[in-house]
Structures are given as structure tokens and as C-alpha cells.
C-alpha atoms as a PDB file:
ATOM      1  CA  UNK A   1       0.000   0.000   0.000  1.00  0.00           C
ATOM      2  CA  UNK A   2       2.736   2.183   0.535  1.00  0.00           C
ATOM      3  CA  UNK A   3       3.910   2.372  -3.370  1.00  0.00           C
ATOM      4  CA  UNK A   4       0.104   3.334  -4.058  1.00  0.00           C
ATOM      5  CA  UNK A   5       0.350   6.850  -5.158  1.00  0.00           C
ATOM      6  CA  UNK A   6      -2.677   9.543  -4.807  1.00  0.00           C
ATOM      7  CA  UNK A   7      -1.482  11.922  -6.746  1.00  0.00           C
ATOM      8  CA  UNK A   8       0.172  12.509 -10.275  1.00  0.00           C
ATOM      9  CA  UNK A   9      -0.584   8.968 -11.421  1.00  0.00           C
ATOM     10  CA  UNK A  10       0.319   7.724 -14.633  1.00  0.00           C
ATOM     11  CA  UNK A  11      -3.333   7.942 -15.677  1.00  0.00           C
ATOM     12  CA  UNK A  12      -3.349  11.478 -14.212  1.00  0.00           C
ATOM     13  CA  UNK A  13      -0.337  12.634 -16.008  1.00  0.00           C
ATOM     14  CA  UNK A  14      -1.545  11.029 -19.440  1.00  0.00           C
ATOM     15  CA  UNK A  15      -5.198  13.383 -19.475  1.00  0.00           C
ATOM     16  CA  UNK A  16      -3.377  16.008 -18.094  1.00  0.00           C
ATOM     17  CA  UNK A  17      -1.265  16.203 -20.490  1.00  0.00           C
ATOM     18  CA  UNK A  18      -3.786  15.668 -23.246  1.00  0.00           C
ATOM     19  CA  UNK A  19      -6.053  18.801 -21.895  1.00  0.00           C
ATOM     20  CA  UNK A  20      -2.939  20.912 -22.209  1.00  0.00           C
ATOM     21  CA  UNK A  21      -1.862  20.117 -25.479  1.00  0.00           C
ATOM     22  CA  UNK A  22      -5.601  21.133 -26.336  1.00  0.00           C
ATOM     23  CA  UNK A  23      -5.283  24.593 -24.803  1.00  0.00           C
ATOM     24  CA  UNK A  24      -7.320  23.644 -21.514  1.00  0.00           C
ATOM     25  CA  UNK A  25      -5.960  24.942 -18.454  1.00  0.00           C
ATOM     26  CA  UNK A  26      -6.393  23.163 -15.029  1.00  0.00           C
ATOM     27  CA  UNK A  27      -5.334  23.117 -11.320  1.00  0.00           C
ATOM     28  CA  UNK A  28      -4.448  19.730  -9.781  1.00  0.00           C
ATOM     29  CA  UNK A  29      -5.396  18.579  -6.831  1.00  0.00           C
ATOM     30  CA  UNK A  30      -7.186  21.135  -6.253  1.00  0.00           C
ATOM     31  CA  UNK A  31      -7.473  21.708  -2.257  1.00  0.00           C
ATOM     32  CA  UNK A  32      -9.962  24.256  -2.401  1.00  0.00           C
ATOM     33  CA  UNK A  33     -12.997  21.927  -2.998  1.00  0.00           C
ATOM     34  CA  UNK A  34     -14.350  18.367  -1.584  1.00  0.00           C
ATOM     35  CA  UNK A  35     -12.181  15.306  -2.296  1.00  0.00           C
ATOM     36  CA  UNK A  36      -9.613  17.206  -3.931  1.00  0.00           C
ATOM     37  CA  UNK A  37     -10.329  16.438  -7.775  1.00  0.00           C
ATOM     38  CA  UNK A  38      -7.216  15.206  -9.674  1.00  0.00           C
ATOM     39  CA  UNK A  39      -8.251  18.122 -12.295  1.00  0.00           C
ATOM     40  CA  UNK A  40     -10.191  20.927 -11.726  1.00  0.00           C
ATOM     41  CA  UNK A  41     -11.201  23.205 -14.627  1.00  0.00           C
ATOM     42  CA  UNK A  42     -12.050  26.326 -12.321  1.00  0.00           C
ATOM     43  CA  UNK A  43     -12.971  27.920 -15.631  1.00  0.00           C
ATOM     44  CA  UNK A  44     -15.907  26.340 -16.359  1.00  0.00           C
ATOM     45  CA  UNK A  45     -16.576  24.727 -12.749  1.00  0.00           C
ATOM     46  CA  UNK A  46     -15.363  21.006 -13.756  1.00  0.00           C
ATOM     47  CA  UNK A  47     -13.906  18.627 -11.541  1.00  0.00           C
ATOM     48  CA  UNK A  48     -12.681  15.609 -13.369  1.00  0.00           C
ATOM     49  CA  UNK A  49     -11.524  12.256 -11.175  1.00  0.00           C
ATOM     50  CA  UNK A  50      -9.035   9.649 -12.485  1.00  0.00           C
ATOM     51  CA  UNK A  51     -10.428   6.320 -10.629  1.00  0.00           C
ATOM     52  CA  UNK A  52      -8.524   3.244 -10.730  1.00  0.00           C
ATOM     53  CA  UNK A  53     -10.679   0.579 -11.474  1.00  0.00           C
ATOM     54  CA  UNK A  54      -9.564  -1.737  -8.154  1.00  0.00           C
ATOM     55  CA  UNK A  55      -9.544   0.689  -5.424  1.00  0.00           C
ATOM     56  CA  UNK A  56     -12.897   2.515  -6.523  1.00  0.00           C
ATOM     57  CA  UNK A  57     -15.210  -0.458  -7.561  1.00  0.00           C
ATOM     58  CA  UNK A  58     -15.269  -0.830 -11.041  1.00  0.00           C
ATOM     59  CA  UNK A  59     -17.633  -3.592 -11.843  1.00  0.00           C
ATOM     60  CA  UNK A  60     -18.607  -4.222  -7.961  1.00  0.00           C
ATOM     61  CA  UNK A  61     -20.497  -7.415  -7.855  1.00  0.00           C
ATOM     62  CA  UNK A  62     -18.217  -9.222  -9.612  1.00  0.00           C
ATOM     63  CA  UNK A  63     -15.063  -8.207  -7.653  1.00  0.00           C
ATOM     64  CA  UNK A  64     -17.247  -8.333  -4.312  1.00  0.00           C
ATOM     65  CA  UNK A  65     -17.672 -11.989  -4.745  1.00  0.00           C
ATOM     66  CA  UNK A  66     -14.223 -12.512  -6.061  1.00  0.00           C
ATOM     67  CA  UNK A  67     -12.405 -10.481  -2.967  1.00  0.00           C
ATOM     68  CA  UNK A  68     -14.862 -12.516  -0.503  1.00  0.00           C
ATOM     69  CA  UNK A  69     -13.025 -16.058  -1.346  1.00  0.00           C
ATOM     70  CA  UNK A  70      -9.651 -14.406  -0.828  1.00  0.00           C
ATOM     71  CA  UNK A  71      -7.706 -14.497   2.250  1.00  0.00           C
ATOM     72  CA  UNK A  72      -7.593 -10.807   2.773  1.00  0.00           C
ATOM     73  CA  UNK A  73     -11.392  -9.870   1.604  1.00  0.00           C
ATOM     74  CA  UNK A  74     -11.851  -9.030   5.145  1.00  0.00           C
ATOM     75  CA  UNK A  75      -9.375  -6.083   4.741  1.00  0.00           C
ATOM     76  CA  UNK A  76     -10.373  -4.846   1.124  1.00  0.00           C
ATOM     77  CA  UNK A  77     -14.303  -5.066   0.635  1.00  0.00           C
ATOM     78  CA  UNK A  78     -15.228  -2.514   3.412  1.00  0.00           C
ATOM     79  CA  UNK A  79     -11.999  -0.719   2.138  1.00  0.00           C
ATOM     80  CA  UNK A  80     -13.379  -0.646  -1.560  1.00  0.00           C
ATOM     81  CA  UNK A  81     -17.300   0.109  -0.214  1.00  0.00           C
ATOM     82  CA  UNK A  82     -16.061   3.261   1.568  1.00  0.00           C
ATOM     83  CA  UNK A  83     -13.920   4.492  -1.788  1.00  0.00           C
ATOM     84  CA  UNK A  84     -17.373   4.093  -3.165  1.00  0.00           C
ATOM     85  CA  UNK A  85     -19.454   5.801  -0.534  1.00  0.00           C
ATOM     86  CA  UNK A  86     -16.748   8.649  -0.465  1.00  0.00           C
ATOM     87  CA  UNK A  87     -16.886   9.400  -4.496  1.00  0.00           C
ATOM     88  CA  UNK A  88     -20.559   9.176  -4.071  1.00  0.00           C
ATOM     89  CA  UNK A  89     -20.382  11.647  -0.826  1.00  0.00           C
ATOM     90  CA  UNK A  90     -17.559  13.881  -2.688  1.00  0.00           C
ATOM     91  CA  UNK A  91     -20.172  13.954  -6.244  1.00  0.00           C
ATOM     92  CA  UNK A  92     -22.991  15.684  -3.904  1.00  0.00           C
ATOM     93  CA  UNK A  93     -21.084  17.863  -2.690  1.00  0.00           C
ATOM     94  CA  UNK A  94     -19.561  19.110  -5.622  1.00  0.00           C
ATOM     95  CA  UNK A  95     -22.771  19.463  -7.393  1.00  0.00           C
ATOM     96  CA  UNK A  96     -24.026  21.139  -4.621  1.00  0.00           C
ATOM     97  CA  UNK A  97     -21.585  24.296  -4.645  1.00  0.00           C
ATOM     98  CA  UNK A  98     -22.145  24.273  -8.652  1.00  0.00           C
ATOM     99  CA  UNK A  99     -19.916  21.914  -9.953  1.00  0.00           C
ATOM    100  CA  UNK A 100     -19.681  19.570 -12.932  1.00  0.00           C
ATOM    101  CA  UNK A 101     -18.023  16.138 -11.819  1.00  0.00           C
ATOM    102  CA  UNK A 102     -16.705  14.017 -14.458  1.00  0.00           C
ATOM    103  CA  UNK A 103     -15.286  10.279 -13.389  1.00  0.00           C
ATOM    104  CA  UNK A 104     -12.949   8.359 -16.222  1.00  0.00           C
ATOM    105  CA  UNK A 105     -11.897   5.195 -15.712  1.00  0.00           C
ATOM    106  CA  UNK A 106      -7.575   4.539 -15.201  1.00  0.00           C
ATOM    107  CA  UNK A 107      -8.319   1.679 -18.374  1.00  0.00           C
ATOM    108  CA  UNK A 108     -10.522   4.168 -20.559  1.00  0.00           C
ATOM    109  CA  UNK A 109      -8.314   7.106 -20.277  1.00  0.00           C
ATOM    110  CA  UNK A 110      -5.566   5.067 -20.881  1.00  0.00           C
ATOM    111  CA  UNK A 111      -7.177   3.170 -23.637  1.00  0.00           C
ATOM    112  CA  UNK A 112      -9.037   6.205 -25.414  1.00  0.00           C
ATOM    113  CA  UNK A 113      -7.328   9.071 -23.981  1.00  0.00           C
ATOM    114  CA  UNK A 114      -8.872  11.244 -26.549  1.00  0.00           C
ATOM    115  CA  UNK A 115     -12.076  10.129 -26.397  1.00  0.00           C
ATOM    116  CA  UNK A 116     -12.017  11.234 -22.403  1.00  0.00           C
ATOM    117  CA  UNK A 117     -10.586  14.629 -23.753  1.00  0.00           C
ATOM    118  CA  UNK A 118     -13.901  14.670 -26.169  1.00  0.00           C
ATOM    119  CA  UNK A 119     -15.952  14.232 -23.271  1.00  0.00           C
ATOM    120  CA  UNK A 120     -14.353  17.400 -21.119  1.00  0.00           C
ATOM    121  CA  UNK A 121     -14.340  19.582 -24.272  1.00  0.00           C
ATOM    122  CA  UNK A 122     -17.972  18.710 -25.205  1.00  0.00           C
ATOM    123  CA  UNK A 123     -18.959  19.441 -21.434  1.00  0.00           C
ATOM    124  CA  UNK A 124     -17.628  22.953 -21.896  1.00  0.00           C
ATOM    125  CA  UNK A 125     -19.279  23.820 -24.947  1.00  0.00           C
ATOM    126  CA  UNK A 126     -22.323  22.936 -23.710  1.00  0.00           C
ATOM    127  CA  UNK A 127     -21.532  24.658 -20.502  1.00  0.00           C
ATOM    128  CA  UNK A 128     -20.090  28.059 -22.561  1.00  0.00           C
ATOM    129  CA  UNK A 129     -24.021  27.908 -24.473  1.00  0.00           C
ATOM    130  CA  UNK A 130     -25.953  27.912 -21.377  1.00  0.00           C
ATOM    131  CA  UNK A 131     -23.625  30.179 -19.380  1.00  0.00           C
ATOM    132  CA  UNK A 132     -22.178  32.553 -22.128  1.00  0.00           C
ATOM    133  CA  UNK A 133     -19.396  34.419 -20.857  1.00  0.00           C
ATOM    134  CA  UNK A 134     -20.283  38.261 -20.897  1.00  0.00           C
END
């Protein structure tokens, strides 16, 4: 657990560096707001979060039962249920002060990085229509 980085992950460092090559400015690790999003577009009001697909859940039911039969499922299912509980927690408050919270998955940004740099780019043309700047 101790080689487990939170910040500046490899997944992290690939969309960050995608959104700047596309002229999108960021802060990371943002302090400022709840559960300290890996990128926050303070633009536009856009918190983006870089999950790793163990330690928040992906695909829960399956890996439940699977981490239930091994020897340390006692350690890593309420472990994993809290991750999930917390992003939940985290999304509501975000929304809450006016924030857009977008999730990828460490496997989809890594597989289509672009694609995830589609996503944040459509969210803030849609968000630059409703909200035009003035």
C-alpha cells in the first residue's frame, strides 16, 4: 500500500497532459474543494476524477464476490465500499456548490485518452451555451 500513489498517477499525467496540449488549463489537486479532484477546470466549474478501477469499484459485484473467497477480503471489501461511498459523498457535494463532476476510468483514459478529452471539451461547450461568458 505504501507504493500506491494519490497523486500525479500515470493515468493522471496522461489526461493532463492531453487537456494541455488542447489549450485547456487546469489546477491539480485542487485543495480548495471536496475530495480534492485530480483536475479541476475552475474555468468552467469542472472537476474531473481519475479512478482506478480496483480501489474505486469498477464492476462491484463481480469483484465483491471474487475479494470474498480471498484471504484478505476481510481487509479490502469494506476498504473498496467506503472508496465508493466517499466518491458518491464527494459527487454531492460538488454538485451542490455548482460543480460539474466528471469520473474516467484509469483503463478508458488510458485506452481512449482522446475520447475522455472529447468528453471534457464537449462538457464545456455545452456549458459556454448555457452560461455565455459576458
Amino acid at each position: 500500500m505504501q507504493h500506491i500513489r494519490s497523486k500525479d498517477t500515470s493515468i493522471e499525467v496522461l489526461l493532463r497532459k492531453r487537456l494541455w496540449a488542447e489549450g485547456i488549463r487546469y489546477r491539480k489537486n485542487y485543495k480548495a474543494l471536496p475530495g480534492k479532484p485530480d483536475i479541476a477546470i475552475t474555468k468552467h466549474k469542472i472537476a474531473v476524477f481519475c479512478d482506478s478501477e480496483f480501489f474505486h469499484g469498477k464492476d462491484w459485484n463481480i469483484k465483491r464476490e471474487r475479494l470474498s473467497n480471498s484471504p484478505r477480503g476481510d481487509y479490502w471489501i469494506p476498504k473498496i465500499e467506503r472508496n465508493i461511498a466517499r466518491d458518491e459523498e464527494v459527487n454531492k457535494a460538488l454538485n451542490f456548490l455548482g460543480w460539474h463532476v466528471i469520473r474516467f476510468w484509469g483503463k478508458d483514459i488510458k485506452k481512449d485518452s482522446d475520447g475522455c478529452v472529447q468528453a471534457i471539451k464537449e462538457l464545456i461547450f455545452d456549458l459556454s451555451i448555457q452560461y455565455p461568458e459576458e
